[in-house]
PDB file of N, CA and C in Angstrom:
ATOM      1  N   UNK A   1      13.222 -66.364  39.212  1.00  0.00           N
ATOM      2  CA  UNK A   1      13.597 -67.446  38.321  1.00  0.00           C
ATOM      3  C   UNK A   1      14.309 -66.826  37.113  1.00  0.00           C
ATOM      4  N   UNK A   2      15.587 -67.286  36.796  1.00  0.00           N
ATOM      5  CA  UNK A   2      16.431 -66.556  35.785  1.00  0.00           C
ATOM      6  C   UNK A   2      15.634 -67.545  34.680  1.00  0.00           C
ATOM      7  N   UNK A   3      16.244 -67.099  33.333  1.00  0.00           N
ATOM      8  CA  UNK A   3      16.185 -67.781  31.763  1.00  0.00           C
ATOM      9  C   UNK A   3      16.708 -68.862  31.593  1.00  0.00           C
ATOM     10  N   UNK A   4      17.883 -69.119  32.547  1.00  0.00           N
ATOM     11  CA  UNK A   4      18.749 -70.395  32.557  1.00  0.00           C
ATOM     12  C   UNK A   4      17.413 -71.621  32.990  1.00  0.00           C
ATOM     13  N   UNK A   5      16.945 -70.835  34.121  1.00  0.00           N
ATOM     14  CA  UNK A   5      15.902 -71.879  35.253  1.00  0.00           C
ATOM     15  C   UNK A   5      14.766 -72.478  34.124  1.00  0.00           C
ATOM     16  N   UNK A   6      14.353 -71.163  33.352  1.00  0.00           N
ATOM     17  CA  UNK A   6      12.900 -71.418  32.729  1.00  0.00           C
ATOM     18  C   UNK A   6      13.511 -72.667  31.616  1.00  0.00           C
ATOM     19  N   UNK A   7      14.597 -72.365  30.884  1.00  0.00           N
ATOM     20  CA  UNK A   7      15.129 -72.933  29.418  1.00  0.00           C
ATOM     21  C   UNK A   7      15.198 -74.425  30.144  1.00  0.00           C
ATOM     22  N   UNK A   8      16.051 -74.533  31.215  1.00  0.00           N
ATOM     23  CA  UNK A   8      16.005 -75.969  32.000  1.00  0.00           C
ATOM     24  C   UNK A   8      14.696 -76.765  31.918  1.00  0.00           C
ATOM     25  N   UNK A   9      13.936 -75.687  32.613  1.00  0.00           N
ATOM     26  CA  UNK A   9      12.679 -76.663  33.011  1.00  0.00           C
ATOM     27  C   UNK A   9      11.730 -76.930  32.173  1.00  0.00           C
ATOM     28  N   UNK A  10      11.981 -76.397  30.855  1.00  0.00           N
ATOM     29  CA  UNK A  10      11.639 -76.487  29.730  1.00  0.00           C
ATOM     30  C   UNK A  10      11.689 -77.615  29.189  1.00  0.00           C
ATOM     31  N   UNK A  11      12.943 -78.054  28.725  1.00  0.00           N
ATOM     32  CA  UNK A  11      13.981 -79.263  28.312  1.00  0.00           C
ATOM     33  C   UNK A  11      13.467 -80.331  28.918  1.00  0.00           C
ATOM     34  N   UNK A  12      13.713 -80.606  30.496  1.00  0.00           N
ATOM     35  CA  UNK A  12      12.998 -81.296  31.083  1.00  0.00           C
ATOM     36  C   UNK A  12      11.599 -81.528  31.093  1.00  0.00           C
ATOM     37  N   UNK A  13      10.400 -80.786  31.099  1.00  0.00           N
ATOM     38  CA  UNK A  13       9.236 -81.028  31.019  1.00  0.00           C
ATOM     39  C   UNK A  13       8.866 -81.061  29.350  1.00  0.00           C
ATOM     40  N   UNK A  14       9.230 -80.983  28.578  1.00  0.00           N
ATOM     41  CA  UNK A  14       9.202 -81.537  26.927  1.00  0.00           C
ATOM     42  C   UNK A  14      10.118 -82.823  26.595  1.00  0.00           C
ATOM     43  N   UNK A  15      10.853 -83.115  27.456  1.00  0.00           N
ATOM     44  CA  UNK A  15      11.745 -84.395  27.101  1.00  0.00           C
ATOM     45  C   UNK A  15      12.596 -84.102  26.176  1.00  0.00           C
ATOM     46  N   UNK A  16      13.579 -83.133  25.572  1.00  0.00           N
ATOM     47  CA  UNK A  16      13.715 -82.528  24.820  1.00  0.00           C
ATOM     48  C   UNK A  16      15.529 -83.089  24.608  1.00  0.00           C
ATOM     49  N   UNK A  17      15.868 -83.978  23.643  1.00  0.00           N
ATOM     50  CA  UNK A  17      17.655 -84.195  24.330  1.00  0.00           C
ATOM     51  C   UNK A  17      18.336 -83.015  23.394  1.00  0.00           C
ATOM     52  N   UNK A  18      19.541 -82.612  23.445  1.00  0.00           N
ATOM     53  CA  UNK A  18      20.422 -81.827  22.620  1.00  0.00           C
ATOM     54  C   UNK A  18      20.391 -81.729  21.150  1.00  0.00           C
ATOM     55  N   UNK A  19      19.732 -82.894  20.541  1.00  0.00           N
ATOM     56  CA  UNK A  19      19.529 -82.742  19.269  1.00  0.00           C
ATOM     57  C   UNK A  19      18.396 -81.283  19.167  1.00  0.00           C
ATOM     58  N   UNK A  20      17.264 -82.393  19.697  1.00  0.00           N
ATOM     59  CA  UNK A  20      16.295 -81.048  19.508  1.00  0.00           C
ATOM     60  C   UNK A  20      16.140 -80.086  20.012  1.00  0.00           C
ATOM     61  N   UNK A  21      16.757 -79.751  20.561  1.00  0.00           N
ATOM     62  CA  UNK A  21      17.213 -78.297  21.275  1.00  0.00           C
ATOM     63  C   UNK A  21      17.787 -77.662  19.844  1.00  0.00           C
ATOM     64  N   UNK A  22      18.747 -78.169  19.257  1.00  0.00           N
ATOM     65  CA  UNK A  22      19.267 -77.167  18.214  1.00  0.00           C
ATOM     66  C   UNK A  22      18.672 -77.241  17.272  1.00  0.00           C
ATOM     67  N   UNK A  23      17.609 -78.040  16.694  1.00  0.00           N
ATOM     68  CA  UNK A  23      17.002 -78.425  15.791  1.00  0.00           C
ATOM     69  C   UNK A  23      15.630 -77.081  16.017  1.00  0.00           C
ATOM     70  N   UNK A  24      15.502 -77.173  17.371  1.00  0.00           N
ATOM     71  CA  UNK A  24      14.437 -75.628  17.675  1.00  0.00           C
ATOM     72  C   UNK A  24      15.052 -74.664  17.407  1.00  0.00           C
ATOM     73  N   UNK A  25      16.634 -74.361  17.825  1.00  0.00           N
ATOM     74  CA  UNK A  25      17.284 -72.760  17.662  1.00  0.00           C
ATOM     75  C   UNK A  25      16.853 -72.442  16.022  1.00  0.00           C
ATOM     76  N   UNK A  26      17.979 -73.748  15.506  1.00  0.00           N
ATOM     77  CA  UNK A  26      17.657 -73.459  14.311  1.00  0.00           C
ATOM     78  C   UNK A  26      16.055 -73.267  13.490  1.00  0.00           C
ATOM     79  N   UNK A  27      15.011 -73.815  13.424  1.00  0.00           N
ATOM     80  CA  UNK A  27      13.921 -72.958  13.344  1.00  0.00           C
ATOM     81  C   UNK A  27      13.849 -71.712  13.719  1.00  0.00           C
ATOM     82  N   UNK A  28      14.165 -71.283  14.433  1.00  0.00           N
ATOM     83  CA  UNK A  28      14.282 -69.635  14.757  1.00  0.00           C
ATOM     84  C   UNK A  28      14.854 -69.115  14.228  1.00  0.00           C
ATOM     85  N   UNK A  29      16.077 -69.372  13.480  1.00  0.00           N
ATOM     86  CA  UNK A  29      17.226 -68.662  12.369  1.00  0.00           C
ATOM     87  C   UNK A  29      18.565 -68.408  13.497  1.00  0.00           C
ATOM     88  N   UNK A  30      18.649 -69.435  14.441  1.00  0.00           N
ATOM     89  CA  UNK A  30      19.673 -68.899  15.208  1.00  0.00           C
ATOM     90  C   UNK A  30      20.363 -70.271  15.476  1.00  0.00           C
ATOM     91  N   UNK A  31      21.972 -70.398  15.264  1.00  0.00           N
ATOM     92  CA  UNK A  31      22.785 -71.616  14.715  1.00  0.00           C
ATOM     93  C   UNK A  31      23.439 -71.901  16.362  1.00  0.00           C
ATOM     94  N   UNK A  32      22.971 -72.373  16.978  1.00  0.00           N
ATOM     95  CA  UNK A  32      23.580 -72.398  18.030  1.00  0.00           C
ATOM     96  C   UNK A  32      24.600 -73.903  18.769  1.00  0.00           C
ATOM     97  N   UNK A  33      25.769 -73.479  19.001  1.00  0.00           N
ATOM     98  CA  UNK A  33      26.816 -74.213  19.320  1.00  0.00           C
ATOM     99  C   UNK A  33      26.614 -75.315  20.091  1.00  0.00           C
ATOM    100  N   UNK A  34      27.356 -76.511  20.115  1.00  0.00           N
ATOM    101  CA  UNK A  34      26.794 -77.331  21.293  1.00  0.00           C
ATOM    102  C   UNK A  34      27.102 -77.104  22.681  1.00  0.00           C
ATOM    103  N   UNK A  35      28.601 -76.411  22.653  1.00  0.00           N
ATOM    104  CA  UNK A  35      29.113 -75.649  24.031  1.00  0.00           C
ATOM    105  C   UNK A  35      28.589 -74.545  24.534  1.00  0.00           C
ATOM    106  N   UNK A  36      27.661 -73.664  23.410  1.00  0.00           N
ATOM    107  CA  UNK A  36      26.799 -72.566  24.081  1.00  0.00           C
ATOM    108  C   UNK A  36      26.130 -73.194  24.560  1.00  0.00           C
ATOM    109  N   UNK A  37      25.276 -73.616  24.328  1.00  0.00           N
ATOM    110  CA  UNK A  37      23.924 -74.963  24.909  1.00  0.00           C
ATOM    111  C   UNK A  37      24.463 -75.782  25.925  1.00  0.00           C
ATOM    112  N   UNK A  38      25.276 -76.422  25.665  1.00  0.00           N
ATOM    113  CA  UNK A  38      26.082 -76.587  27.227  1.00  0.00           C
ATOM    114  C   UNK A  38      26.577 -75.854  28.307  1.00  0.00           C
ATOM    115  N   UNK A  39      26.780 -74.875  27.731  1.00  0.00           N
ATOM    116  CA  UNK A  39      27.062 -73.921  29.194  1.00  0.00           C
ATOM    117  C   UNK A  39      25.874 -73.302  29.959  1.00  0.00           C
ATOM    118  N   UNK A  40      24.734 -73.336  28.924  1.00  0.00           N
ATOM    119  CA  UNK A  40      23.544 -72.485  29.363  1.00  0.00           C
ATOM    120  C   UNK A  40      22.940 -73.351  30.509  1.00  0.00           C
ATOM    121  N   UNK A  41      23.356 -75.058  30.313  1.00  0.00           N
ATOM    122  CA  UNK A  41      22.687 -75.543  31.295  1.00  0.00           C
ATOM    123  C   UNK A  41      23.724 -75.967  32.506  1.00  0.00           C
ATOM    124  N   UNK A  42      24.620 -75.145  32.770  1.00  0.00           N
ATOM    125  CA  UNK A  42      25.524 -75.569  33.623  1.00  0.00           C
ATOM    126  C   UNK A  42      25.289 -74.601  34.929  1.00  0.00           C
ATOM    127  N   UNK A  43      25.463 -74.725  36.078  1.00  0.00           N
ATOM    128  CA  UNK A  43      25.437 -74.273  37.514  1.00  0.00           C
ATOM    129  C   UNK A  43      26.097 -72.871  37.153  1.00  0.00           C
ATOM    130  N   UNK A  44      25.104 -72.134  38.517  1.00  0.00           N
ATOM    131  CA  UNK A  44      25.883 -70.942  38.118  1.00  0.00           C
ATOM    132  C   UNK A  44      27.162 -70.571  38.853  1.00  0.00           C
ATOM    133  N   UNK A  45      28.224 -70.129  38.198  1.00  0.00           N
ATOM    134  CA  UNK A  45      29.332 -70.029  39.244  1.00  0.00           C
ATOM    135  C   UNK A  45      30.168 -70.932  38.236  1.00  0.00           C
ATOM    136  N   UNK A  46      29.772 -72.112  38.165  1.00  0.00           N
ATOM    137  CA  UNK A  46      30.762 -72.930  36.526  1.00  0.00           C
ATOM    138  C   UNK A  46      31.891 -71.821  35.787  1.00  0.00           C
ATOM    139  N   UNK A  47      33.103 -72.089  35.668  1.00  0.00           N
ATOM    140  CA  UNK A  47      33.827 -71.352  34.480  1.00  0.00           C
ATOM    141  C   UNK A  47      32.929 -71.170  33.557  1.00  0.00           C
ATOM    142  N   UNK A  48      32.181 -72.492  33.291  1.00  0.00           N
ATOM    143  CA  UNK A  48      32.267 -72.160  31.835  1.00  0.00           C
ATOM    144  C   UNK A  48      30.442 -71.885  31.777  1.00  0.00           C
ATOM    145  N   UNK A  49      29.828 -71.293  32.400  1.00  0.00           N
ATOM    146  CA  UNK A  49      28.466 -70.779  32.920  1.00  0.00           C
ATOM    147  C   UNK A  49      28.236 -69.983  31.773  1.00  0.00           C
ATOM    148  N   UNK A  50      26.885 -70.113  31.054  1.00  0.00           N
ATOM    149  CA  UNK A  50      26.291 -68.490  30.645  1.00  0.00           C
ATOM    150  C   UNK A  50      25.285 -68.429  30.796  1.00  0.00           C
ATOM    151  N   UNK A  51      24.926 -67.197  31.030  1.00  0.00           N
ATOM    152  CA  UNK A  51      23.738 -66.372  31.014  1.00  0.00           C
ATOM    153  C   UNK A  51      22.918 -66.195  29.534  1.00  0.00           C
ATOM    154  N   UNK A  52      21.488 -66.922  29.955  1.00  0.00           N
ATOM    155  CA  UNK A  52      20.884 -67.385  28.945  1.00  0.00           C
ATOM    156  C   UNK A  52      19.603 -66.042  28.651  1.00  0.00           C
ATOM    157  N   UNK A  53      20.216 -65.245  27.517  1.00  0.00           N
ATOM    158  CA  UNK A  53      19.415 -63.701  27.592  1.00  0.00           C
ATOM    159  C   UNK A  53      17.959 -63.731  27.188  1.00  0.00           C
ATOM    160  N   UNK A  54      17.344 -62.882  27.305  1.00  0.00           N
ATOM    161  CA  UNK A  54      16.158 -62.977  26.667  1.00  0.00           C
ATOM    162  C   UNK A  54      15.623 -63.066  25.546  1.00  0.00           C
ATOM    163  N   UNK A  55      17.046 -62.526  24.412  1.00  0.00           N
ATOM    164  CA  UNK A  55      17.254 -62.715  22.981  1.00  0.00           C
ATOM    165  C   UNK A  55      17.086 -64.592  23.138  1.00  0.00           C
ATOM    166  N   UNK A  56      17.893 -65.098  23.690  1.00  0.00           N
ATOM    167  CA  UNK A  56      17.919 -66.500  23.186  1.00  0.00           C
ATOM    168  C   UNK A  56      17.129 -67.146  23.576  1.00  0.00           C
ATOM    169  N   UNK A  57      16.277 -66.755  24.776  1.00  0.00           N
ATOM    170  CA  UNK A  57      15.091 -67.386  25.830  1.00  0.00           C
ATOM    171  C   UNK A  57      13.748 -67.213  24.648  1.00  0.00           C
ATOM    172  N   UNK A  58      13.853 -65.916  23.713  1.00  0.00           N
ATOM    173  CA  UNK A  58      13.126 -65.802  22.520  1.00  0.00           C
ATOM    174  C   UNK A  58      13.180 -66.455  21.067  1.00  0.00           C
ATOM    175  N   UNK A  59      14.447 -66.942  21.219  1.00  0.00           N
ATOM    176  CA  UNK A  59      14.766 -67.734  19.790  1.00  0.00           C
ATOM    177  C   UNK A  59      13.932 -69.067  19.814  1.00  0.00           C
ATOM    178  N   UNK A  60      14.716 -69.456  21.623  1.00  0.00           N
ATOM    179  CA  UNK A  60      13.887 -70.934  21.919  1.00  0.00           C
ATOM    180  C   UNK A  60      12.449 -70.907  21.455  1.00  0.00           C
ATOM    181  N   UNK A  61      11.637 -69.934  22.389  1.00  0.00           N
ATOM    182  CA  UNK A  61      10.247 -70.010  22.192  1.00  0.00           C
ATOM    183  C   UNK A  61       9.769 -69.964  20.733  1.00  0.00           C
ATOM    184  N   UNK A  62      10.136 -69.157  20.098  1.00  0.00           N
ATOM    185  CA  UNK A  62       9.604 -69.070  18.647  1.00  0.00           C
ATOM    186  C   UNK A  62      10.133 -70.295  17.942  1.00  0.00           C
ATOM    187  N   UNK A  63      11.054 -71.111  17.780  1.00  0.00           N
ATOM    188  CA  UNK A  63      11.420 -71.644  17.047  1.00  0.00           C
ATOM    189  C   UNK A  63      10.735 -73.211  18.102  1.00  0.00           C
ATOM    190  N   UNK A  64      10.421 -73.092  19.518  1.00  0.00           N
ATOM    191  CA  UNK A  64       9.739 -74.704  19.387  1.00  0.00           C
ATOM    192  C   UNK A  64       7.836 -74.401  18.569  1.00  0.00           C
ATOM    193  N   UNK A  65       7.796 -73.455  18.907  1.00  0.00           N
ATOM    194  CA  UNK A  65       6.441 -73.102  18.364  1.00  0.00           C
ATOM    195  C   UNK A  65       6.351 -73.783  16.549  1.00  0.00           C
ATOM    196  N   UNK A  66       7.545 -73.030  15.893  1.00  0.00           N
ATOM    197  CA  UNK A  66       7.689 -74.053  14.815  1.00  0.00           C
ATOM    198  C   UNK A  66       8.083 -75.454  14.743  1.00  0.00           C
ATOM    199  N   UNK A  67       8.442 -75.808  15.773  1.00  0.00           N
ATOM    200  CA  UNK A  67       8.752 -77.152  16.031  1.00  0.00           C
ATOM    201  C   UNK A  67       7.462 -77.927  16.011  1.00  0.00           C
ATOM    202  N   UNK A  68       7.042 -77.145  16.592  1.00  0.00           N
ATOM    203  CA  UNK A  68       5.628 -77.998  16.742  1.00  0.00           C
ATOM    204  C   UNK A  68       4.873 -77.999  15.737  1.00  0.00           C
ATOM    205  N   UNK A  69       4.472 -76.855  15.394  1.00  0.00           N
ATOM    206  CA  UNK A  69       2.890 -76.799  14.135  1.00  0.00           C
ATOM    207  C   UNK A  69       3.505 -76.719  12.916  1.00  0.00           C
ATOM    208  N   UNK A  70       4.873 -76.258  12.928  1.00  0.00           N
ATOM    209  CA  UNK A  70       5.249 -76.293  11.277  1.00  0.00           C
ATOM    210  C   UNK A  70       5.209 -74.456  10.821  1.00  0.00           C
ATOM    211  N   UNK A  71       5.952 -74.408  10.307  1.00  0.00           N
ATOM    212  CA  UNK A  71       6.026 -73.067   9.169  1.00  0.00           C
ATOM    213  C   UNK A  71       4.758 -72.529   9.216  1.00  0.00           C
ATOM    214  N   UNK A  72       4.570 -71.491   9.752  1.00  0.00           N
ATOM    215  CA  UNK A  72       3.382 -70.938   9.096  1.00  0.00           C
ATOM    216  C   UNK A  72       3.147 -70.174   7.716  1.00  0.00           C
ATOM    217  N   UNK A  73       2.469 -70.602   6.975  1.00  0.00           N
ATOM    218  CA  UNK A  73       1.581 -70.249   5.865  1.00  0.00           C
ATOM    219  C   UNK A  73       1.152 -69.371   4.877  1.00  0.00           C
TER     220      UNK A  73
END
């Protein structure tokens, strides 16, 4: 299972639309594009496809974690 697969099934099983997707990067300190974020969830083989690294598979996680409970303290 690539980062693309996990970040997908993520989105989907949190209900999560494009707003809050960037609304999480950004909690993490990372400003992310709407066409990066669009490509991350596009088929692989797509022109316009990317590979979703573990740097950003880490931004996600930390920054829904603040999504959720808030700033820590």
């Amino acid at each position: 299972m690539t980062n693309n697969d996990i970040i997908k099934k993520l989105r989907i099983a949190l209900d999560l639309k494009e707003l809050d997707m960037t609304e999480i990067f950004e909690h993490a300190g990372y400003e992310i594009k709407k066409q990066e974020l669009a490509a991350i969830f596009r088929k692989e083989g797509h022109k316009n496809y990317k590979e979703c690294s573990d740097q950003l598979l880490s931004y996600f996680l930390d920054g829904y974690i603040i999504y959720k409970r808030g700033i820590k303290e």
